[in-house]
C-alpha atoms as a PDB file:
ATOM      1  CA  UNK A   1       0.000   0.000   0.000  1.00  0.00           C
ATOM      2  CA  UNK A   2       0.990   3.489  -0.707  1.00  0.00           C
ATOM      3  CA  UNK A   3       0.874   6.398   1.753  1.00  0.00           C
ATOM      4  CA  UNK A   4       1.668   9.995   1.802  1.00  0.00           C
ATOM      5  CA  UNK A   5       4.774   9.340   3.887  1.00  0.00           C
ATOM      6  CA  UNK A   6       6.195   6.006   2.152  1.00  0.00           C
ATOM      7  CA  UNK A   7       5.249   2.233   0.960  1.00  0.00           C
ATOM      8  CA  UNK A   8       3.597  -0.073   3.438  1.00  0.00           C
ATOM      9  CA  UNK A   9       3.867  -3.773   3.488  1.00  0.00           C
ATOM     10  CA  UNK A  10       3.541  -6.951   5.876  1.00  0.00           C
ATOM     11  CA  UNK A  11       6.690  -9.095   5.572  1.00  0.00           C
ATOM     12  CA  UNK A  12       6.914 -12.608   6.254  1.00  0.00           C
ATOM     13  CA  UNK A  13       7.408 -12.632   9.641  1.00  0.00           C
ATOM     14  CA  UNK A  14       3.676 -10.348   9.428  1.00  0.00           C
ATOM     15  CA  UNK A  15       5.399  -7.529  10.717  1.00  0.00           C
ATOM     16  CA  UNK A  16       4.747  -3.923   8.890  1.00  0.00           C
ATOM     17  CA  UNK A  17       7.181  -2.819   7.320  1.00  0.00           C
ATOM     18  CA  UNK A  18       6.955   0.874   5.914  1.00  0.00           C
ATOM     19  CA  UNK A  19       9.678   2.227   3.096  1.00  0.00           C
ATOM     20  CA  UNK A  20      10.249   5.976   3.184  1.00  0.00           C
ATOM     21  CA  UNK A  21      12.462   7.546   0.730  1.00  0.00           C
ATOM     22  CA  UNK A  22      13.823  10.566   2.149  1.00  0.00           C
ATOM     23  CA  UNK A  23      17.528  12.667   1.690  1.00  0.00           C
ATOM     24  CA  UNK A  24      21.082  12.706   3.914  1.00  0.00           C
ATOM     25  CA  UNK A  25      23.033  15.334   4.631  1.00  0.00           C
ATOM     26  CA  UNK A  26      26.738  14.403   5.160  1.00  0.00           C
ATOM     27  CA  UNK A  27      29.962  16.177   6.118  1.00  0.00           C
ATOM     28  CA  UNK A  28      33.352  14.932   6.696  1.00  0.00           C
ATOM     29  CA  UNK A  29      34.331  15.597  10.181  1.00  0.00           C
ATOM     30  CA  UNK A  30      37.116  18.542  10.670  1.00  0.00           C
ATOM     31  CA  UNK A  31      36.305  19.499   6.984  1.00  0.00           C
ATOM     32  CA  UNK A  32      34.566  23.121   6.384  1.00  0.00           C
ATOM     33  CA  UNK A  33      32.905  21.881   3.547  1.00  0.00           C
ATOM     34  CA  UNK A  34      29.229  22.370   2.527  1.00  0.00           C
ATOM     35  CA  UNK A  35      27.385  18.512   3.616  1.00  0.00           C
ATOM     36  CA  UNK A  36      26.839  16.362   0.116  1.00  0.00           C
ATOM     37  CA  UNK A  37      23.131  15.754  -0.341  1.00  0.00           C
ATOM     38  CA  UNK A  38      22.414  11.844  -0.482  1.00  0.00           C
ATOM     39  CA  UNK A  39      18.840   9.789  -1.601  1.00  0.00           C
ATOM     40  CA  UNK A  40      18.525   7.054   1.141  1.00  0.00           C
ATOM     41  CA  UNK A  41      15.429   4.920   2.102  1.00  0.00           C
ATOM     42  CA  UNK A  42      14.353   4.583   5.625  1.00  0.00           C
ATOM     43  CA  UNK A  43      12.552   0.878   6.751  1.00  0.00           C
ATOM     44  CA  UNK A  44      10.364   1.579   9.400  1.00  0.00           C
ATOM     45  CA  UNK A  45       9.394  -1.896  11.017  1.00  0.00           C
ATOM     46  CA  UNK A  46       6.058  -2.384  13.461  1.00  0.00           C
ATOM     47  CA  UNK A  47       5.397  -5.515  15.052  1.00  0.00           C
ATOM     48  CA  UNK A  48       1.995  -6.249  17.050  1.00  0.00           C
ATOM     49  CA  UNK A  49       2.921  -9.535  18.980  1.00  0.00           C
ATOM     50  CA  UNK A  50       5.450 -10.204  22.369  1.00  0.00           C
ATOM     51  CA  UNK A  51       7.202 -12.854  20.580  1.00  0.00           C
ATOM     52  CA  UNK A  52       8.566 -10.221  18.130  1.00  0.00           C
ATOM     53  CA  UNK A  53      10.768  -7.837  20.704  1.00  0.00           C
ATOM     54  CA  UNK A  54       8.059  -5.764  21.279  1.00  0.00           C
ATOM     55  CA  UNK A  55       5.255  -4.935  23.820  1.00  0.00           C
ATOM     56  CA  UNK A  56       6.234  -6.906  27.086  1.00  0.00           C
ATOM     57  CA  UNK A  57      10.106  -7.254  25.334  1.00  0.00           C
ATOM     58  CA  UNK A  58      13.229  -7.308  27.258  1.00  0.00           C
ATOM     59  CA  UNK A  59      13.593  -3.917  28.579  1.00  0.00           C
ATOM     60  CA  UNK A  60      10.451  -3.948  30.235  1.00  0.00           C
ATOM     61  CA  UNK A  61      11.405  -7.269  31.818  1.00  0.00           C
ATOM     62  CA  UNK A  62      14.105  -5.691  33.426  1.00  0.00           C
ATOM     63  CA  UNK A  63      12.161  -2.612  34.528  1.00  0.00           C
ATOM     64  CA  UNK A  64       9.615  -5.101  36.038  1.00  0.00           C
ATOM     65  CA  UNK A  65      12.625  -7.412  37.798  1.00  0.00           C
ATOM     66  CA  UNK A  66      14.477  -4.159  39.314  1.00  0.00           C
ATOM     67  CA  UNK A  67      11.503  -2.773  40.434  1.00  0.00           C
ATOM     68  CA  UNK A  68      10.659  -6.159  42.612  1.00  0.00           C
ATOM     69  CA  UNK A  69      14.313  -6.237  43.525  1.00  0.00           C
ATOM     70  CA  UNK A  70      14.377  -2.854  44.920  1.00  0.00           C
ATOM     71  CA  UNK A  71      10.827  -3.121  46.600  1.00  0.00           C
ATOM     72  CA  UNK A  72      12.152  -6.692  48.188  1.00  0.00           C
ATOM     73  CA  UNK A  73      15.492  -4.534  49.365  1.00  0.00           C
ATOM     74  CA  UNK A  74      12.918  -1.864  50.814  1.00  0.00           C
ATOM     75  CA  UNK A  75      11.037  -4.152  52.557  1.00  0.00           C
ATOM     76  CA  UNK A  76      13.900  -6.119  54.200  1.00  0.00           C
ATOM     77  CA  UNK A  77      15.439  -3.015  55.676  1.00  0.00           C
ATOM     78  CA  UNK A  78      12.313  -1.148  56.828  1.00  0.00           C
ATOM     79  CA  UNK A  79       9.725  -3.987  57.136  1.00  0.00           C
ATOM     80  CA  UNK A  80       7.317  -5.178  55.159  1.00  0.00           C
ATOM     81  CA  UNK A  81       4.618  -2.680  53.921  1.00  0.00           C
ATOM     82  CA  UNK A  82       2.042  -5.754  53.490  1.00  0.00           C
ATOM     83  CA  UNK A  83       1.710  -6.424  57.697  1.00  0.00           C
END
């Protein structure tokens, strides 16, 4: 499908998978030269399941597992807010 801001698609793994074409600017480092213009395409990928990284992925694992960790340290050294 086409859309104002690029080409949308589900791939095989039924993620979306949206193709913008858009332009880079580059410049050498520690050269004062103007940047060179450059055509590159952008893949913007969405998934919509956990399996896929996404949702309940990794980093919010960890977020959950330090948050009991640090609640567990609280309530060792000042007592258990549950009594």
């Amino acid at each position: 499908m086409s859309t104002p801001k690029g080409t949308e698609y589900v791939n095989e793994e039924g993620a979306i998978e949206t193709k913008v074409e858009t332009v880079d600017y580059r410049s050498s480092a520690g050269e004062n030269r103007e940047p060179t213009k450059e055509k590159v395409g952008v893949v913007h990928l969405t998934r919509n399941n956990r399996a896929s990284g996404t949702g309940g992925g990794f980093l919010a694992r960890t977020a959950d597992a330090v948050s009991k960790t640090v609640q567990a340290a609280r309530d060792k050294v000042w007592g258990s807010s549950n009594k």
